[in-house]
N, C-alpha and C. Protein backbone atom coordinates (compact mmCIF):
# COMPACT_ATOMS: atom_id res chain seq x y z
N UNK A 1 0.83 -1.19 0.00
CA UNK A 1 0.00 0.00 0.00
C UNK A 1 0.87 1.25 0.00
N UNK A 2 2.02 1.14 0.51
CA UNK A 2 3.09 2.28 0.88
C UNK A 2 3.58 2.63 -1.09
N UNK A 3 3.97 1.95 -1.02
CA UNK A 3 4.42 1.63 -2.65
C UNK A 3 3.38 2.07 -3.20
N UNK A 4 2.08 2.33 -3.33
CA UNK A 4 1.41 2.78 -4.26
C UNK A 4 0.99 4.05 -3.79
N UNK A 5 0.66 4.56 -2.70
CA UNK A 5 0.90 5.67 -2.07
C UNK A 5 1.70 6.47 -2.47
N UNK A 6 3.08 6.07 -2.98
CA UNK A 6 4.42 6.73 -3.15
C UNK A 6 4.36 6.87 -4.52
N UNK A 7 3.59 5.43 -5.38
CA UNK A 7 3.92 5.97 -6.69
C UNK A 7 2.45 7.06 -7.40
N UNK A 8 1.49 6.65 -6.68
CA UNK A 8 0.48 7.81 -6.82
C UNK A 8 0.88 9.49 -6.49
N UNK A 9 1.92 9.85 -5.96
CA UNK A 9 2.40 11.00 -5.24
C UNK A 9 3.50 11.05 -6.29
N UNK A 10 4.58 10.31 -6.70
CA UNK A 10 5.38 10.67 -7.61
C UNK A 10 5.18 11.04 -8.74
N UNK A 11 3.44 10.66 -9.56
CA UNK A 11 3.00 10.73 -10.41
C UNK A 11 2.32 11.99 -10.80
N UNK A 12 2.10 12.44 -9.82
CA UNK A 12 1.51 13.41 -9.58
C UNK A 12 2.18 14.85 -9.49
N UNK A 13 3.15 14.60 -8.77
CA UNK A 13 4.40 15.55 -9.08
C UNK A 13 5.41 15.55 -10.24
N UNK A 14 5.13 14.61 -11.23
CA UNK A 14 5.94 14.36 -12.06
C UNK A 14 5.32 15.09 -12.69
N UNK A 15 3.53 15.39 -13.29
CA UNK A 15 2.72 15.78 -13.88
C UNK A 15 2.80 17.61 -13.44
N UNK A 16 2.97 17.98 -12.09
CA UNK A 16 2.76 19.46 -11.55
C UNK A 16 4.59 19.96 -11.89
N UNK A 17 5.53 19.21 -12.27
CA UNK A 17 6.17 19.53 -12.88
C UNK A 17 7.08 19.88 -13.82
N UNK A 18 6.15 19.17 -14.96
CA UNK A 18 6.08 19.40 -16.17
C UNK A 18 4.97 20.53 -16.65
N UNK A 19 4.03 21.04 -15.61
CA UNK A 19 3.19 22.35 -15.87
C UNK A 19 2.27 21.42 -16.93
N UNK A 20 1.54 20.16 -16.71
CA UNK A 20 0.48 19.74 -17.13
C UNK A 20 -0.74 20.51 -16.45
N UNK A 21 -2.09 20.73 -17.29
CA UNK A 21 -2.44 21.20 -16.22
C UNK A 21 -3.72 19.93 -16.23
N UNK A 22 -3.99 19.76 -15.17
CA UNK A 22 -4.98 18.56 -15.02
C UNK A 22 -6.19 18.63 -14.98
N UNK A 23 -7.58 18.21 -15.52
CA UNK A 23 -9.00 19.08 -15.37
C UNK A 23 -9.46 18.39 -14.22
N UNK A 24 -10.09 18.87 -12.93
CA UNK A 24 -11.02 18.19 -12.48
C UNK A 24 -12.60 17.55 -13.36
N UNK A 25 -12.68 16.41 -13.61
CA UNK A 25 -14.26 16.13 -14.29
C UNK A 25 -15.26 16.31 -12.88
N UNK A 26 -16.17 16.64 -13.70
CA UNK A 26 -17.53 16.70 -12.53
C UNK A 26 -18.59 16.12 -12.87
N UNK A 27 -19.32 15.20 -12.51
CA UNK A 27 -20.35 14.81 -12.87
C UNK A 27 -20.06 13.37 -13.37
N UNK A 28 -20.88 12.81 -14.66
CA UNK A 28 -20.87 11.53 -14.95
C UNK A 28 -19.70 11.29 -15.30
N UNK A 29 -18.87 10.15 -15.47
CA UNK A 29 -17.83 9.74 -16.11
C UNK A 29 -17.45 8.75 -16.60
N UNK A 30 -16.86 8.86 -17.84
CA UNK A 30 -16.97 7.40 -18.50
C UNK A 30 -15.82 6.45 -17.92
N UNK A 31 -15.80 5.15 -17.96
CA UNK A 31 -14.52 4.23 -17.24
C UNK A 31 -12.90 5.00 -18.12
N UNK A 32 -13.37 4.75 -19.11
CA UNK A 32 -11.64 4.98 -19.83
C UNK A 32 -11.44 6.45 -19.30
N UNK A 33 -11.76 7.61 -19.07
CA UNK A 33 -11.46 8.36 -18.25
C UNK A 33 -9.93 8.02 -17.52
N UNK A 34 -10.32 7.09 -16.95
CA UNK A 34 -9.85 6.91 -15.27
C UNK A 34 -7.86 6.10 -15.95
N UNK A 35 -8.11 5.95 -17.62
CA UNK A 35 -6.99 5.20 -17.82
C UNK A 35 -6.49 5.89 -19.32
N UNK A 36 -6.83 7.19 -19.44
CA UNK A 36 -6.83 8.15 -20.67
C UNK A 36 -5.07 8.87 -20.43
N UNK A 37 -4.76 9.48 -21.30
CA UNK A 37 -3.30 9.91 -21.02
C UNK A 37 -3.65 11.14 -19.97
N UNK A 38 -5.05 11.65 -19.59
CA UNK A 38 -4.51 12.70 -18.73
C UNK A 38 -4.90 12.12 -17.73
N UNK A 39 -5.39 11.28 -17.11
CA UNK A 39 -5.89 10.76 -16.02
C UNK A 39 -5.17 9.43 -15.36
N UNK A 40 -4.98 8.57 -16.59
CA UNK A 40 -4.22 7.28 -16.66
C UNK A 40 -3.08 7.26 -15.81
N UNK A 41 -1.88 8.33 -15.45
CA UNK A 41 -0.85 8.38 -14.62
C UNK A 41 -1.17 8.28 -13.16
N UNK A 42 -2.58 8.70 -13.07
CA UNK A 42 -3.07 8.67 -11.34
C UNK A 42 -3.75 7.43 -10.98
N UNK A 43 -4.50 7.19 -11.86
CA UNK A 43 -5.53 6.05 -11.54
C UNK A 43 -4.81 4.52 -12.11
N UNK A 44 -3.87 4.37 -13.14
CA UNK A 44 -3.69 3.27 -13.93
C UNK A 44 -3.15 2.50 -13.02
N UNK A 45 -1.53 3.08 -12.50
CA UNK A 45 -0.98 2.42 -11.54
C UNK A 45 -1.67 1.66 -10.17
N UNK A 46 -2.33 2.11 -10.00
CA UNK A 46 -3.19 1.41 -8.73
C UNK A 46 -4.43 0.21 -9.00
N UNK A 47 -4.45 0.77 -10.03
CA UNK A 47 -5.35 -0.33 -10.65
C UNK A 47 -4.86 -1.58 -11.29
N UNK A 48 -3.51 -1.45 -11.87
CA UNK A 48 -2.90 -2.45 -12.23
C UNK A 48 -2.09 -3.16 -11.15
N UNK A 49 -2.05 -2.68 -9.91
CA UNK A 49 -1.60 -3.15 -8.84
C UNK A 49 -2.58 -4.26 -8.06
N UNK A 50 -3.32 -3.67 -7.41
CA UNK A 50 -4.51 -4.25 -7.01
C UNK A 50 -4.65 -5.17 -7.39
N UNK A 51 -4.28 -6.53 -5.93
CA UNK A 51 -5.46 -7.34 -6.19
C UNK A 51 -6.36 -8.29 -5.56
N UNK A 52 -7.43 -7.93 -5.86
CA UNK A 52 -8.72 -8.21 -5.20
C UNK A 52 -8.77 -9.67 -4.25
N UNK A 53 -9.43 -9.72 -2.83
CA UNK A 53 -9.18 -11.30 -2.53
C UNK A 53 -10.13 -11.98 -3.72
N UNK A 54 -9.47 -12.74 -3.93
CA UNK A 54 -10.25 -13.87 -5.11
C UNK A 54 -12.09 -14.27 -4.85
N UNK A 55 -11.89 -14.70 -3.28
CA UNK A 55 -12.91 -15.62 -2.45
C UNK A 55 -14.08 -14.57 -2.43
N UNK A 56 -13.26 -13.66 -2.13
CA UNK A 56 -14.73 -12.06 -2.09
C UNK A 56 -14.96 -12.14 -2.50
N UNK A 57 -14.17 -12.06 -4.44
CA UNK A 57 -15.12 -11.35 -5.56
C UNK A 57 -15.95 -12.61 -5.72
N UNK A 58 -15.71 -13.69 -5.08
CA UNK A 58 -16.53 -14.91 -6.02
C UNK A 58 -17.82 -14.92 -5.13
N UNK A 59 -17.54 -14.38 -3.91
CA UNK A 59 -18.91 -14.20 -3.21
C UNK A 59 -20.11 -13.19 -3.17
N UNK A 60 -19.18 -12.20 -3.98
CA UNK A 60 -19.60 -10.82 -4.45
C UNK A 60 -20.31 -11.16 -5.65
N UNK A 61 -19.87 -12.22 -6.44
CA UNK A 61 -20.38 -12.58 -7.65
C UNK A 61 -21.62 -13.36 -7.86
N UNK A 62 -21.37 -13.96 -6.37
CA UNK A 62 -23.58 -14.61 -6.43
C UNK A 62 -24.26 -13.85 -6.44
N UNK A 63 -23.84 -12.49 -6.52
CA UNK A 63 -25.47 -11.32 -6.02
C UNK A 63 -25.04 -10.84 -7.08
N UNK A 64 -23.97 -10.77 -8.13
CA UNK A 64 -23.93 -9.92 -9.09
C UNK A 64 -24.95 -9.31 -9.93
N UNK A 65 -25.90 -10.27 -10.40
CA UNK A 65 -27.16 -9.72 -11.43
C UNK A 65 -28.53 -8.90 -10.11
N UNK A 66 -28.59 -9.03 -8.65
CA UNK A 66 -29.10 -8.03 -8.48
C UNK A 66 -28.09 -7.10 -7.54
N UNK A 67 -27.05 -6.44 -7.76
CA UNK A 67 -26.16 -5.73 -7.26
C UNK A 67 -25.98 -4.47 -8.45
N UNK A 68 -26.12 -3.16 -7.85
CA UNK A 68 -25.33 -2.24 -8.69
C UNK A 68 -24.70 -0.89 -7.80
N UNK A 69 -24.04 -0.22 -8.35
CA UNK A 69 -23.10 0.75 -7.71
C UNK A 69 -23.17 1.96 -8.12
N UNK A 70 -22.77 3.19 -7.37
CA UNK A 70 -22.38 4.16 -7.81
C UNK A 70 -21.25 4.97 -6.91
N UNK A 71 -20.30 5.06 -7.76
CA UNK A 71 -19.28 5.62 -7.01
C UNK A 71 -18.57 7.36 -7.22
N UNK A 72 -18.96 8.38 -5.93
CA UNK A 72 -18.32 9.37 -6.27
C UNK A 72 -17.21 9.99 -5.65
N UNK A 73 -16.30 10.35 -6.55
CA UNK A 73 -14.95 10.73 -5.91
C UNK A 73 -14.60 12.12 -6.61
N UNK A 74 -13.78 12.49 -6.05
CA UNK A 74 -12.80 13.75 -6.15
C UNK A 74 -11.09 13.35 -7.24
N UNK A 75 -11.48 14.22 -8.59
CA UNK A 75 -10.24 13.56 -9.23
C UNK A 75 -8.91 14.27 -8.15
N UNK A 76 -9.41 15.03 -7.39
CA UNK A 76 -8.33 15.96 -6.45
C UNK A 76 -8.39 15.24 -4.95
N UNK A 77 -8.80 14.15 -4.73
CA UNK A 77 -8.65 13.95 -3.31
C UNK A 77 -7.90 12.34 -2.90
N UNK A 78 -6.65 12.89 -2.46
CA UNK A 78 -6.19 11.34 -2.01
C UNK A 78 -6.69 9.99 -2.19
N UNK A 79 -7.65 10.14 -1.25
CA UNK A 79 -8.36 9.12 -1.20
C UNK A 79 -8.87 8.01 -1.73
N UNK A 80 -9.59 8.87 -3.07
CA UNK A 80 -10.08 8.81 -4.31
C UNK A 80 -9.07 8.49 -5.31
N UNK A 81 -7.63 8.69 -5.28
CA UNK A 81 -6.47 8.35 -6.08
C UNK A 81 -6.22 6.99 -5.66
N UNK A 82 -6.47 6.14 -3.93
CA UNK A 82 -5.94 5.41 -3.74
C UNK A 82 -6.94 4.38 -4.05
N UNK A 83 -8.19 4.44 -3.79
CA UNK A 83 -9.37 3.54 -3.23
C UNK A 83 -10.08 3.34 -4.44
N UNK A 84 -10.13 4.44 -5.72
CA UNK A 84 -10.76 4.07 -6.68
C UNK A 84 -10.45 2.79 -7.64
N UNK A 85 -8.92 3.48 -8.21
CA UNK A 85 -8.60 2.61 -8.77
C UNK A 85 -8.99 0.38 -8.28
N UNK A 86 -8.74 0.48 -6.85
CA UNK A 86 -9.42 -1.11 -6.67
C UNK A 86 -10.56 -1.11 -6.55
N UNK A 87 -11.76 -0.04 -6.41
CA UNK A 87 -12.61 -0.46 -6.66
C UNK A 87 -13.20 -0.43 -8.27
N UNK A 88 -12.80 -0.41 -8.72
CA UNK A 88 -12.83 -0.33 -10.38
C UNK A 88 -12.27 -1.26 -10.85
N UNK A 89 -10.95 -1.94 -10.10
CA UNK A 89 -10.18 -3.27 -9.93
C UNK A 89 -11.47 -4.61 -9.38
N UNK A 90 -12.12 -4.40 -8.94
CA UNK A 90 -13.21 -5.10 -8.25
C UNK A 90 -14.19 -5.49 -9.04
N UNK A 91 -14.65 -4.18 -9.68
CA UNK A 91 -15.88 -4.25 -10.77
C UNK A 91 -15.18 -5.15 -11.98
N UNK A 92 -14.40 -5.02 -12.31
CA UNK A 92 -13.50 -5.71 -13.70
C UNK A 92 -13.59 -7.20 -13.34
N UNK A 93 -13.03 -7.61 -11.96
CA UNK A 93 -13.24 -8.67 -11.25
C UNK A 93 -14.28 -9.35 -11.54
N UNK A 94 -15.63 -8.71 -11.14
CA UNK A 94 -16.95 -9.58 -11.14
C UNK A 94 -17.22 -9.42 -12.47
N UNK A 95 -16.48 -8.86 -13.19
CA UNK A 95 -17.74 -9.11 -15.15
C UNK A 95 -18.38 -7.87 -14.61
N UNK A 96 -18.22 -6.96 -13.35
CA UNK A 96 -19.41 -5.57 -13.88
C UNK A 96 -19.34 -4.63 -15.06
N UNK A 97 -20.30 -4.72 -15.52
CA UNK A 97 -20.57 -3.57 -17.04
C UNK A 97 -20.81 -2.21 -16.18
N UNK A 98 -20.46 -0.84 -16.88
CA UNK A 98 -20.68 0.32 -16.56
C UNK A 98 -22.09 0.73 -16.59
N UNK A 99 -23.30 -0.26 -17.16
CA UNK A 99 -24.13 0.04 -16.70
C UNK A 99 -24.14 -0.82 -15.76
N UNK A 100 -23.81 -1.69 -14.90
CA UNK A 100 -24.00 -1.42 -13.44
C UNK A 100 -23.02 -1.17 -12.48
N UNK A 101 -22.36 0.12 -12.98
CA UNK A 101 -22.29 0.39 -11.57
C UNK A 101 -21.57 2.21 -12.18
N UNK A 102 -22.10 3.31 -11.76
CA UNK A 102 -22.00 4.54 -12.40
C UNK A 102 -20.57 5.19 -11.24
N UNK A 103 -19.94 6.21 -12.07
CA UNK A 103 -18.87 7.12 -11.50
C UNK A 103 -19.51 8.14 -11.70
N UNK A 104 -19.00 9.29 -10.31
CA UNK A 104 -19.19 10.34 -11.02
C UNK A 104 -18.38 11.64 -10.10
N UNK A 105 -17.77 12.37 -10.50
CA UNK A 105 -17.29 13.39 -10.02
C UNK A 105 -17.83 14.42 -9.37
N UNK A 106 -16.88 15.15 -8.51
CA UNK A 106 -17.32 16.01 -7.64
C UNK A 106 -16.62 17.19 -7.47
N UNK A 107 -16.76 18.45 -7.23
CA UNK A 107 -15.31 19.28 -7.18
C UNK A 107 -14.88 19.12 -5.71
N UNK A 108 -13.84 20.19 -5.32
CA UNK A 108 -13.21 20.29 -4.26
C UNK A 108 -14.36 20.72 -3.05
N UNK A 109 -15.68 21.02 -3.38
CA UNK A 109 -16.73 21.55 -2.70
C UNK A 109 -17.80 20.35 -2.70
N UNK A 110 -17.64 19.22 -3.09
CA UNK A 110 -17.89 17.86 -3.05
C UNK A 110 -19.56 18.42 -3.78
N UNK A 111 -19.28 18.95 -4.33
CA UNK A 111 -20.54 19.58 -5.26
C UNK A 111 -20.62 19.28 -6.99
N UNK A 112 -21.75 18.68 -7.58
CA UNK A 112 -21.59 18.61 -8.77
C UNK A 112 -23.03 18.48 -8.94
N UNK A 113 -23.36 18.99 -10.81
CA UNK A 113 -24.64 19.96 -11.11
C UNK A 113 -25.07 18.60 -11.91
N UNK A 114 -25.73 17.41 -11.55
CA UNK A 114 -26.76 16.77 -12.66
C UNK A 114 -28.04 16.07 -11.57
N UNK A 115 -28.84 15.92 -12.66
CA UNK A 115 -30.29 15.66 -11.42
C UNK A 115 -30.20 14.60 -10.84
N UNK A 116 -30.67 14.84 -9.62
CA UNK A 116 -30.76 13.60 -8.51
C UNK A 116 -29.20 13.72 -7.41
N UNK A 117 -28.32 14.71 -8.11
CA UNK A 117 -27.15 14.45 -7.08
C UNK A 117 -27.51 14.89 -5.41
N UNK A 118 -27.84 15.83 -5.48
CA UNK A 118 -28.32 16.19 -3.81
C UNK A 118 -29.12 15.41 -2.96
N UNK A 119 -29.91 14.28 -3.95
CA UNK A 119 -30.29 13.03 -2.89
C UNK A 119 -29.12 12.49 -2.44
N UNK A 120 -28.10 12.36 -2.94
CA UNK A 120 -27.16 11.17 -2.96
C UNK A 120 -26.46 11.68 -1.52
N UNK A 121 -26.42 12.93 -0.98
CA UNK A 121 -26.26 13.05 0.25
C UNK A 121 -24.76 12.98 0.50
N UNK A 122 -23.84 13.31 -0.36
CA UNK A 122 -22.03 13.25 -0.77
C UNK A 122 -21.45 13.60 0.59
N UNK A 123 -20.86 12.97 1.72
CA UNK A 123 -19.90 14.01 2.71
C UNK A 123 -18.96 14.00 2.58
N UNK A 124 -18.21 12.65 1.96
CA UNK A 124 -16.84 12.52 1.68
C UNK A 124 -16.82 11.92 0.99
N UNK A 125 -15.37 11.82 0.00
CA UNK A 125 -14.68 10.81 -1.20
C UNK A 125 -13.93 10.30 -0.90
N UNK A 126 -13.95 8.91 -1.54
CA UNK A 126 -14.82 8.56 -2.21
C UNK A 126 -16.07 7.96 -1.66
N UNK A 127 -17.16 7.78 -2.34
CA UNK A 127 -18.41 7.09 -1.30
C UNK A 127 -18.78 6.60 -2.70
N UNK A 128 -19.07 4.95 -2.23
CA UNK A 128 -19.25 4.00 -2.93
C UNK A 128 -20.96 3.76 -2.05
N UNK A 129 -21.86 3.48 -3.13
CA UNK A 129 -23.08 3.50 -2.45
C UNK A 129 -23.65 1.83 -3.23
N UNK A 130 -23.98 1.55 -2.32
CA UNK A 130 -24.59 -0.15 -2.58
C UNK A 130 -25.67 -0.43 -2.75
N UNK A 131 -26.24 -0.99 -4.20
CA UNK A 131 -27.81 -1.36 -4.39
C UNK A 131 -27.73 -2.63 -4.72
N UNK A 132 -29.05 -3.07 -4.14
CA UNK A 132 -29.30 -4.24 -4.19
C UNK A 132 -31.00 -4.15 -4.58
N UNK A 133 -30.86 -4.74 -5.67
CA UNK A 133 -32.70 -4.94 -6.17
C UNK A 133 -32.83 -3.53 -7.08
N UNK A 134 -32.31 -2.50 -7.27
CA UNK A 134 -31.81 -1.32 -6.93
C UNK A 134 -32.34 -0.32 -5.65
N UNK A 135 -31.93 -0.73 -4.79
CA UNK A 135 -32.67 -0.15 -3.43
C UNK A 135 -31.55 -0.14 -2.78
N UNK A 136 -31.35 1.12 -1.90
CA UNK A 136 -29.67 1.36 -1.30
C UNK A 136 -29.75 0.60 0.01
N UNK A 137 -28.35 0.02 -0.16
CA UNK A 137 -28.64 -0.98 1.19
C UNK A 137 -27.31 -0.13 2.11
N UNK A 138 -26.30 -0.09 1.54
CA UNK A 138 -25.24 0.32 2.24
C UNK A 138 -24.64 1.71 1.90
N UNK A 139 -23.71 1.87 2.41
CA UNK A 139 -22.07 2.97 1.77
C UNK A 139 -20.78 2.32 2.15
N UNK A 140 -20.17 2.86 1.51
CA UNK A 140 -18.71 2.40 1.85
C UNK A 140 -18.25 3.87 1.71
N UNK A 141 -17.26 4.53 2.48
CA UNK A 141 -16.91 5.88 2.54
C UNK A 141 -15.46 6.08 3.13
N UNK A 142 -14.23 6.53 2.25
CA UNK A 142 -12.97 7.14 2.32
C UNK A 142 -12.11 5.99 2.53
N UNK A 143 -12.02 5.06 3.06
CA UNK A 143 -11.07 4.05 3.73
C UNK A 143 -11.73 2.98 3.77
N UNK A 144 -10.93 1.88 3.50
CA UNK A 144 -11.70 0.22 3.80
C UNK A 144 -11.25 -0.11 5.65
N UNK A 145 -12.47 -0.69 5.99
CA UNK A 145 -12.32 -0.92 7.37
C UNK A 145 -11.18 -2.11 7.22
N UNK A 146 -11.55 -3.23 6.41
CA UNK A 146 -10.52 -4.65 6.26
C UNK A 146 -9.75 -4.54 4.87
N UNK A 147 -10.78 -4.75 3.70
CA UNK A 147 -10.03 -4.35 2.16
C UNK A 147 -11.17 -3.86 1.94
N UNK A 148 -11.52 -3.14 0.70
CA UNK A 148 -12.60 -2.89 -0.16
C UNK A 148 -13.28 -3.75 -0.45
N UNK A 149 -13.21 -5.24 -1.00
CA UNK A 149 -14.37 -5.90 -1.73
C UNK A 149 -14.74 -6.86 -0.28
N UNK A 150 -14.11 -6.88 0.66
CA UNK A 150 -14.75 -7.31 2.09
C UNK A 150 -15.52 -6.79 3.00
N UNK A 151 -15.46 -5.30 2.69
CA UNK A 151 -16.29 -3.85 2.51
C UNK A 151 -17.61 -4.30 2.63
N UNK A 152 -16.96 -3.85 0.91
CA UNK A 152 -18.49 -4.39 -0.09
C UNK A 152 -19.44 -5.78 0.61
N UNK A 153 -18.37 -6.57 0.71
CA UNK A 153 -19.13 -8.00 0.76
C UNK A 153 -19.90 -7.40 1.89
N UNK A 154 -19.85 -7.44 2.93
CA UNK A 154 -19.69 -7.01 4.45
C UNK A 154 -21.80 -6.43 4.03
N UNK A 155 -21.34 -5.28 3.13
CA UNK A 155 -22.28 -4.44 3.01
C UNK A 155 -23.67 -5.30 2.73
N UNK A 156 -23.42 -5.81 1.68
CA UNK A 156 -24.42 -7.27 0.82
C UNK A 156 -25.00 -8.20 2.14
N UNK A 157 -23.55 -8.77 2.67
CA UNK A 157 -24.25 -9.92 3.68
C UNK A 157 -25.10 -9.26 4.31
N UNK A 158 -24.79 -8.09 5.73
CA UNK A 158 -25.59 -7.21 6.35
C UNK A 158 -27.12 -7.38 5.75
N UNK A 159 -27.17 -7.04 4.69
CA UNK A 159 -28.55 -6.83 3.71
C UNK A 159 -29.14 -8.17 3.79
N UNK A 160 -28.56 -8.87 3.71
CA UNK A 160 -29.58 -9.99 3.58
C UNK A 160 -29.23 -11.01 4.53
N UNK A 161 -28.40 -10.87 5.65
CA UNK A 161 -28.89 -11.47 6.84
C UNK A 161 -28.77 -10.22 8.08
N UNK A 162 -29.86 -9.79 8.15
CA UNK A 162 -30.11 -8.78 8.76
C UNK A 162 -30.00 -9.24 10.82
């Protein structure tokens, strides 16, 4: 984790000094985004790192057809540099298609303009929100308590053994 920490931070400064200038996206976002030449230096490495416990995703994978996601992060917030990339590592894992499971950006004011965002109730990035049936069962928010897809799992079981 240190190692990717370090190379997410080197990457980043490699980019602020060469006077790239980087866009924050806001709102919906498509996957290749996250692995495009202006984005790809932050997010690729961690994603190609990552990897998922096996046993999760396969348990994650019995609920797959009624499971979907939406995840919003900050292209500017730590967090979101470290945690996205595996959970996007996760989705690839189970066979998830981008229609199930949506990204979407936020600015530095964890604010972004398309309908329905102010239900979504944003306090921090990243926040991974969990449907099941499509009906929100969980969140997952900034940090994995154990890993991310044990998270997740965590979130699912909860739901259905209440």
């Amino acid at each position: 984790m240190l190692r990717l920490i370090l190379l997410l931070t080197l990457s980043s400064i490699n980019m602020m000094a060469q006077g790239q200038h980087v866009s924050i996206p806001v709102g919906r976002i498509a996957n290749h985004m996250f692995f495009g030449k202006q984005h790809g230096p932050i997010f690729e490495p961690g994603f190609k790192a990552y990897e998922p416990k096996k046993e999760t995703i396969e348990q994650l994978k019995m609920h797959k057809k009624k499971l979907s996601f939406k995840c919003v992060l900050g292209f500017w917030c730590e967090d979101s540099k470290i945690h996205v990339p595996a959970f996007l590592k996760i989705m690839d894992a189970m066979g998830m298609g981008e229609e199930e499971y949506r990204m979407y950006g936020v600015d530095e004011n964890k604010q972004a303009a398309f309908e329905g965002f102010n239900a979504l109730r944003i306090e921090f990035v990243p926040t991974i929100i969990v449907y099941f049936e499509g009906n929100e069962i969980g969140r997952w928010v900034e940090t994995p308590n154990k890993s991310l897809e044990e998270d997740l799992l965590h979130i699912v079981e909860r739901h259905l053994n209440p």
